[in-house]
Protein backbone atom coordinates (compact mmCIF):
# COMPACT_ATOMS: atom_id res chain seq x y z
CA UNK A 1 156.23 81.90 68.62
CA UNK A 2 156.06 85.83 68.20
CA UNK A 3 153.50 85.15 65.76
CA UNK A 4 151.40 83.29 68.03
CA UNK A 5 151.63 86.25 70.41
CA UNK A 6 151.43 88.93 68.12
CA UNK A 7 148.11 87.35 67.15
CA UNK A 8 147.01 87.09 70.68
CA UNK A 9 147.69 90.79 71.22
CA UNK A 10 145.36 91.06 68.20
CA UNK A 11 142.57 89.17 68.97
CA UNK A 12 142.61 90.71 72.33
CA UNK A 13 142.27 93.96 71.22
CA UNK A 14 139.65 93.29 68.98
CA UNK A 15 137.93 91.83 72.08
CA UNK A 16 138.23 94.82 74.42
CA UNK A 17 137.22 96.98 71.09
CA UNK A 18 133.96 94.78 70.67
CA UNK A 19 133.49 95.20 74.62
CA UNK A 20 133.62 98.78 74.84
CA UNK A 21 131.17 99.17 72.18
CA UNK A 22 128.30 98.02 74.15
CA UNK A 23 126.93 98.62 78.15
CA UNK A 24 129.13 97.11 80.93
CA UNK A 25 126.39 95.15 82.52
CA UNK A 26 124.30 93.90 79.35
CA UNK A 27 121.26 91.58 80.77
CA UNK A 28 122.12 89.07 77.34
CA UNK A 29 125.78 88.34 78.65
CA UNK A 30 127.04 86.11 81.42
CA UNK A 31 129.58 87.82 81.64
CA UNK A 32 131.98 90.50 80.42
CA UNK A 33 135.56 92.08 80.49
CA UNK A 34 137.27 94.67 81.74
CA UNK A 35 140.22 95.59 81.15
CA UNK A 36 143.09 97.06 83.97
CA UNK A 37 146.68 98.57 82.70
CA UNK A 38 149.48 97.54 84.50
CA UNK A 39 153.30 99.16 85.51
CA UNK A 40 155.84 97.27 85.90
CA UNK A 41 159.13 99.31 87.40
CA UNK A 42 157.55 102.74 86.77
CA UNK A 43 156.99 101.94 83.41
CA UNK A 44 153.15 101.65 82.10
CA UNK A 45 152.71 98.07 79.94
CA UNK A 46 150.80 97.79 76.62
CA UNK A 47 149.38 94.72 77.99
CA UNK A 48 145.73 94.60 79.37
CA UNK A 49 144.59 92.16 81.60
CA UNK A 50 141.24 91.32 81.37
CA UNK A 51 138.73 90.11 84.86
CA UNK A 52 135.28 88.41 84.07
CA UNK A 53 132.57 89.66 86.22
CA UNK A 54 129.54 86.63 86.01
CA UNK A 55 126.20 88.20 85.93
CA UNK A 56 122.83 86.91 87.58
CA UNK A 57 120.06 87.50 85.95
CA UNK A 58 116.25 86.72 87.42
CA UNK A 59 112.78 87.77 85.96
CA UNK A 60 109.97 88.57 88.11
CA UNK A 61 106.33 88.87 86.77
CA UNK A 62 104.90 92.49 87.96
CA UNK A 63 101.16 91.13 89.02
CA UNK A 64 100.34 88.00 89.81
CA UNK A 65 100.09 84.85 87.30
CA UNK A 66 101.46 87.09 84.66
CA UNK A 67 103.90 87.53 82.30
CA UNK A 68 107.47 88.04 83.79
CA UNK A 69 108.54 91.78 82.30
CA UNK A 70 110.80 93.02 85.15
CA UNK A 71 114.49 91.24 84.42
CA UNK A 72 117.06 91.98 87.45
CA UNK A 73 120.90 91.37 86.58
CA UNK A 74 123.38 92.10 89.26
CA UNK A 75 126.76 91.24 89.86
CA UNK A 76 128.02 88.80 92.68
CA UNK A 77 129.03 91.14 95.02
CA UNK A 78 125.79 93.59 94.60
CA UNK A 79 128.05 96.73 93.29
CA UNK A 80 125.60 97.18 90.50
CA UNK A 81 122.54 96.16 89.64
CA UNK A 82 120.09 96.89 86.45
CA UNK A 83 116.32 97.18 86.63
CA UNK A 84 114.43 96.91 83.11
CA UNK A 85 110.89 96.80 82.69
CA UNK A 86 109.93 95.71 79.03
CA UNK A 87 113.28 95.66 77.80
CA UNK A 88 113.76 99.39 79.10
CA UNK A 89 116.19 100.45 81.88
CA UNK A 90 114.29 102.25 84.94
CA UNK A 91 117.13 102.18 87.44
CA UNK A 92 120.80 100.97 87.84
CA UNK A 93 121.37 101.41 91.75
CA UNK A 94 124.15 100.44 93.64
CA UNK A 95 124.49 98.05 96.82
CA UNK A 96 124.55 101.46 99.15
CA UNK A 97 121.28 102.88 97.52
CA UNK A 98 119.35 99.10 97.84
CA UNK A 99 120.53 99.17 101.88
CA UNK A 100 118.28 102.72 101.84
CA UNK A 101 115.49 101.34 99.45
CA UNK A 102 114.98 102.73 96.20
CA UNK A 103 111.69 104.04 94.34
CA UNK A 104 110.40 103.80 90.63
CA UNK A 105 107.27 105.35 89.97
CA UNK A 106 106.32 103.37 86.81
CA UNK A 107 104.15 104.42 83.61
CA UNK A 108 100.66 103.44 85.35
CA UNK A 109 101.66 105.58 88.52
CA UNK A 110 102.41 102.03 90.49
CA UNK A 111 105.58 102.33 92.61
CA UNK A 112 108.04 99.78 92.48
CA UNK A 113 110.08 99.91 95.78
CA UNK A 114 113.36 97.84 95.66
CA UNK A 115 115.39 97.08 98.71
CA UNK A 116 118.33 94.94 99.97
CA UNK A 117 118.78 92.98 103.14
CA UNK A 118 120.88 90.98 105.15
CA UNK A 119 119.52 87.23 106.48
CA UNK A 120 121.19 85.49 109.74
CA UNK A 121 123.57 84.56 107.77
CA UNK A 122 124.64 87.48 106.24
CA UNK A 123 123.16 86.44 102.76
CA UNK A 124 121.70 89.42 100.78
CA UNK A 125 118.01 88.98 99.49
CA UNK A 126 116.53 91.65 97.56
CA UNK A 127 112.98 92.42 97.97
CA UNK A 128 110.55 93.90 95.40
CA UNK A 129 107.17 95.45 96.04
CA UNK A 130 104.45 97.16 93.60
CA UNK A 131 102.24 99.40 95.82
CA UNK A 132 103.32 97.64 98.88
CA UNK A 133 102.71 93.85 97.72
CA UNK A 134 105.58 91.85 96.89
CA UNK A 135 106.00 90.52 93.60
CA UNK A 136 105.57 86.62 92.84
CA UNK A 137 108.94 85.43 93.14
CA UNK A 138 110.76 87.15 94.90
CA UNK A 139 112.25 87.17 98.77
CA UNK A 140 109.31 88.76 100.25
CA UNK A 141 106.81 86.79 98.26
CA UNK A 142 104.89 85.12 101.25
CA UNK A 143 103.72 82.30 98.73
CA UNK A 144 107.84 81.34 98.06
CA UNK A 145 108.44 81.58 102.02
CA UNK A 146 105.72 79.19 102.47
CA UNK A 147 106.35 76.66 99.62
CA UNK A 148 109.99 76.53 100.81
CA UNK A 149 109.18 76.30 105.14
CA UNK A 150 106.90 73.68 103.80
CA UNK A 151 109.21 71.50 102.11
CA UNK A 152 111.52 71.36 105.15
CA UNK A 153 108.39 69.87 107.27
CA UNK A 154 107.32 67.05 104.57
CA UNK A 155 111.09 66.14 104.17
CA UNK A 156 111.12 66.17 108.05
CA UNK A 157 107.74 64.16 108.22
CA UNK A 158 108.19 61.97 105.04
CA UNK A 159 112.03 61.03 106.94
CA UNK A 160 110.57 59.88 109.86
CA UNK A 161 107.85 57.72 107.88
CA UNK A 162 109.79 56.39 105.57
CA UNK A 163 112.55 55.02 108.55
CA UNK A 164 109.58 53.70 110.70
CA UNK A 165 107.66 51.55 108.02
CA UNK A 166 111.30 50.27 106.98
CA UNK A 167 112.37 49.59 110.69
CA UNK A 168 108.39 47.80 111.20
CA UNK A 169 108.64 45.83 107.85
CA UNK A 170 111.75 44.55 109.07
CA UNK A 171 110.13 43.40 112.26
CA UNK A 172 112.06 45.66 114.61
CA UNK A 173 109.52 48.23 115.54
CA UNK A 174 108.86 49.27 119.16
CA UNK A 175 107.08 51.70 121.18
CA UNK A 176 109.57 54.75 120.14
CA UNK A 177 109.54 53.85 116.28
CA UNK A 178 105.74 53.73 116.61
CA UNK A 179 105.61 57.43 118.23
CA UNK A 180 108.11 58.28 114.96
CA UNK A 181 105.92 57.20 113.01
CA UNK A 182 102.58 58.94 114.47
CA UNK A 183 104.93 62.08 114.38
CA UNK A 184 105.87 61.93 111.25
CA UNK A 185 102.70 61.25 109.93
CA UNK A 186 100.91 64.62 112.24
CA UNK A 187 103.56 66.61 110.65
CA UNK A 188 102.66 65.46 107.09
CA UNK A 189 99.31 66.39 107.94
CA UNK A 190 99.78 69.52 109.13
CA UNK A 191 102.00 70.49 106.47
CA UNK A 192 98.78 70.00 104.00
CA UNK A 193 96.93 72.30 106.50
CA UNK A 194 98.91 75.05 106.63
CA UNK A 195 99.12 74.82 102.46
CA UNK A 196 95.53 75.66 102.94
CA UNK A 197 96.16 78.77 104.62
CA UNK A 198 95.91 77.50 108.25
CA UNK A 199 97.66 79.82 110.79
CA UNK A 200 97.47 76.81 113.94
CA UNK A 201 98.79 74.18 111.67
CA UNK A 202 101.47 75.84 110.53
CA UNK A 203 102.46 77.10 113.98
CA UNK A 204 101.93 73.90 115.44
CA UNK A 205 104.16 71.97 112.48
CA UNK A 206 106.90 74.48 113.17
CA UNK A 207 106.93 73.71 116.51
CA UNK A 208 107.20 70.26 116.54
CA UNK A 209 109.70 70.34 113.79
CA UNK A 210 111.79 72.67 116.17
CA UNK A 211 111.42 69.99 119.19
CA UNK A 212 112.29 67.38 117.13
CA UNK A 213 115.37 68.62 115.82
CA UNK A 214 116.28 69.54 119.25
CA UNK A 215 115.64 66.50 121.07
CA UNK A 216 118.17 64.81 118.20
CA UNK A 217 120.64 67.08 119.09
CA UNK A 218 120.16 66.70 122.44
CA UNK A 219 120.12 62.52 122.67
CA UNK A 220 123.20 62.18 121.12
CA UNK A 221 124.96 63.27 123.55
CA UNK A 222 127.54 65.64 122.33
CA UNK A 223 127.16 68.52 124.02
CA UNK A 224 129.76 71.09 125.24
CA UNK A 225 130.89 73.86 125.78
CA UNK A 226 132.51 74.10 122.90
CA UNK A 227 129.41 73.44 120.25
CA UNK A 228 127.02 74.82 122.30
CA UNK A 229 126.69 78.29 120.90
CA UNK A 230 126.71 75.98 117.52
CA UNK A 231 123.48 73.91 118.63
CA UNK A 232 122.12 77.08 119.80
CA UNK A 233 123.41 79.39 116.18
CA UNK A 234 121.98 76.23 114.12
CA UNK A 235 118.57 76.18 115.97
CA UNK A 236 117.91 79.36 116.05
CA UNK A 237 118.27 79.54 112.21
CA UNK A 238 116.16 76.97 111.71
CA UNK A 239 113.59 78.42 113.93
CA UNK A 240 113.87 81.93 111.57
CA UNK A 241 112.86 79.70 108.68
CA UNK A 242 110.11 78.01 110.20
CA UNK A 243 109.25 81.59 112.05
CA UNK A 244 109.13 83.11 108.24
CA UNK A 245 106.50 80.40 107.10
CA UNK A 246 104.02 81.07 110.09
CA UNK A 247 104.22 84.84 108.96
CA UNK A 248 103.78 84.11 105.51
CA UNK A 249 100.64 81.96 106.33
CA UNK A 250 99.24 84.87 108.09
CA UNK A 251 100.12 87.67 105.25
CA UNK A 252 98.19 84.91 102.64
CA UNK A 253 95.36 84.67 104.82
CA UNK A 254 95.18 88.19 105.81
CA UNK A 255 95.20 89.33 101.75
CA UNK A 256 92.87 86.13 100.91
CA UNK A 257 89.26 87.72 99.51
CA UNK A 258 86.00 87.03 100.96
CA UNK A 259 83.73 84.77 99.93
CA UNK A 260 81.36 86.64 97.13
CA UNK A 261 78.09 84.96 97.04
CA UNK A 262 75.57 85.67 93.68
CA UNK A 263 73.64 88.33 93.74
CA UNK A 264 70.05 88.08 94.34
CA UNK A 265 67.23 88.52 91.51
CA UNK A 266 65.88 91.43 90.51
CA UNK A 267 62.13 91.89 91.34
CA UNK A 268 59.62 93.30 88.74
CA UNK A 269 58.63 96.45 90.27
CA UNK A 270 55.72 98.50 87.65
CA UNK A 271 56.80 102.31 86.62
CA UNK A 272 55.57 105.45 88.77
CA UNK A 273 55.10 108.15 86.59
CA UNK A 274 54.74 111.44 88.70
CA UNK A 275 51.44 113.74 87.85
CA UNK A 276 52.52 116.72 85.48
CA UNK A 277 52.01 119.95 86.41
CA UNK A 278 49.03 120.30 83.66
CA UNK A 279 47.27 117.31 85.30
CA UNK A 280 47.07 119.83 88.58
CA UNK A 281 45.62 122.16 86.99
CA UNK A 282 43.02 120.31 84.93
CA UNK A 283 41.92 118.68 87.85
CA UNK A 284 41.87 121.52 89.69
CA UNK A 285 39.46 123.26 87.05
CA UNK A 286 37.12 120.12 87.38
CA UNK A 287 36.09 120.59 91.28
């Protein structure tokens, strides 16, 4: 038995040893030890006990449909964070300097401009720009905001299809499952508008999304005082999320370029040579 624990002690050590050798927060590792003395009755113990901190890593590409060079790791609770841009470090903030955004000027004088906030929820998101554009990817990427708000409406919309046909096939269908089904089928159909950059579809989707999930709520008839402010919490987070897809539909068309149409052909125009100063003067000579 003490030779089981003498060897423990051992391999330990050579643990911490191997540890301490490299960075704290190394983007390769999912996670890594540190180590915390204890006292016991005034007394200091040899004994180390060791706490694994689980890293999160994400990679972002710096311009669009590129190649993803800027890798993020952070901890759980946000208390540190390394930037690296083609495997070097450029910054290693912590969660106080994200709350008051934090600058990188970068080798081809871009600015990278990293920020944390808080969501309804209280969920951090951390936002990335370059020159004031978010990156692909990441919480302030209008493209993400819109895939995701769009999902919730065709999961909405292919619901209420999906019941109706079943409830029809099944030869129950009545005035109400046939207004379902119309619904769910205007919301698929707005959903594929809005992917194509349409600010009125989108808004419109949202908003019947919204109504929908209110008049649910509402018709079953357990409502009170008491779950109220829940209803009212619960729809009002939805609404952000559906809110967040109507502005990212209006970013996306706002950066979309205009149409370029092909340059017209060149017409053949002949040389003008101006008359040299000689050609004055001979002429001049002649009269």
């Amino acid at each position: 038995m003490l030779v089981r624990l003498s060897l423990s002690r051992r391999k330990r050590r050579k643990e911490w040893k191997q540890q301490s050798n490299r960075s704290p927060v190394d983007p390769t590792d999912r996670y890594f030890l540190i180590p915390s003395s204890t006292r016991r009755s005034g007394t200091r113990s040899n004994s180390a006990s060791y706490t694994f901190v689980v890293l999160f890593t994400t990679r972002y590409p710096i311009e669009p449909h590129g190649p993803k060079r800027l890798v993020v790791t952070r901890t759980r609770t946000w208390s540190e964070i390394v930037l690296r841009l083609d495997g070097v470090q450029i910054g290693n903030p912590d969660r106080a300097a994200l709350l008051n955004r934090v600058e990188y000027t970068l080798r081809d004088h871009s600015v990278l401009c990293v920020w944390l906030e808080y969501g309804p929820t209280g969920i951090p998101m951390l936002y990335i720009t370059r020159n004031g554009h978010p990156l692909p990817g990441s919480e302030g990427d209008p493209r993400k905001i819109l895939r995701y708000t769009l999902g919730f409406i065709w999961v909405i919309g292919g619901c209420q299809v999906l019941f109706s046909m079943l409830v029809i096939y099944n030869g129950r269908g009545d005035d109400g499952i046939a207004l379902n089904l119309a619904a769910g089928l205007i919301l698929v159909l707005l959903g594929f508008l809005a992917w194509g950059r349409s600010v009125v579809a989108m808004f419109l989707a949202s908003l019947i999304c919204l109504g929908e999930l209110a008049l649910f709520f509402i018709a079953e008839g357990n409502i009170n005082v008491a779950n109220v402010w829940r209803l009212i919490f619960g729809l009002g987070l939805f609404g952000w999320i559906l809110w967040r897809g109507v502005r990212a539909v209006q970013e996306l068309q706002a950066t979309t370029l205009s149409v370029r149409y092909p340059p017209e052909p060149l017409h053949h125009v002949p040389p003008h040579y101006p008359a040299a100063p000689h050609d004055d003067l001979s002429r001049n000579a002649r009269t």
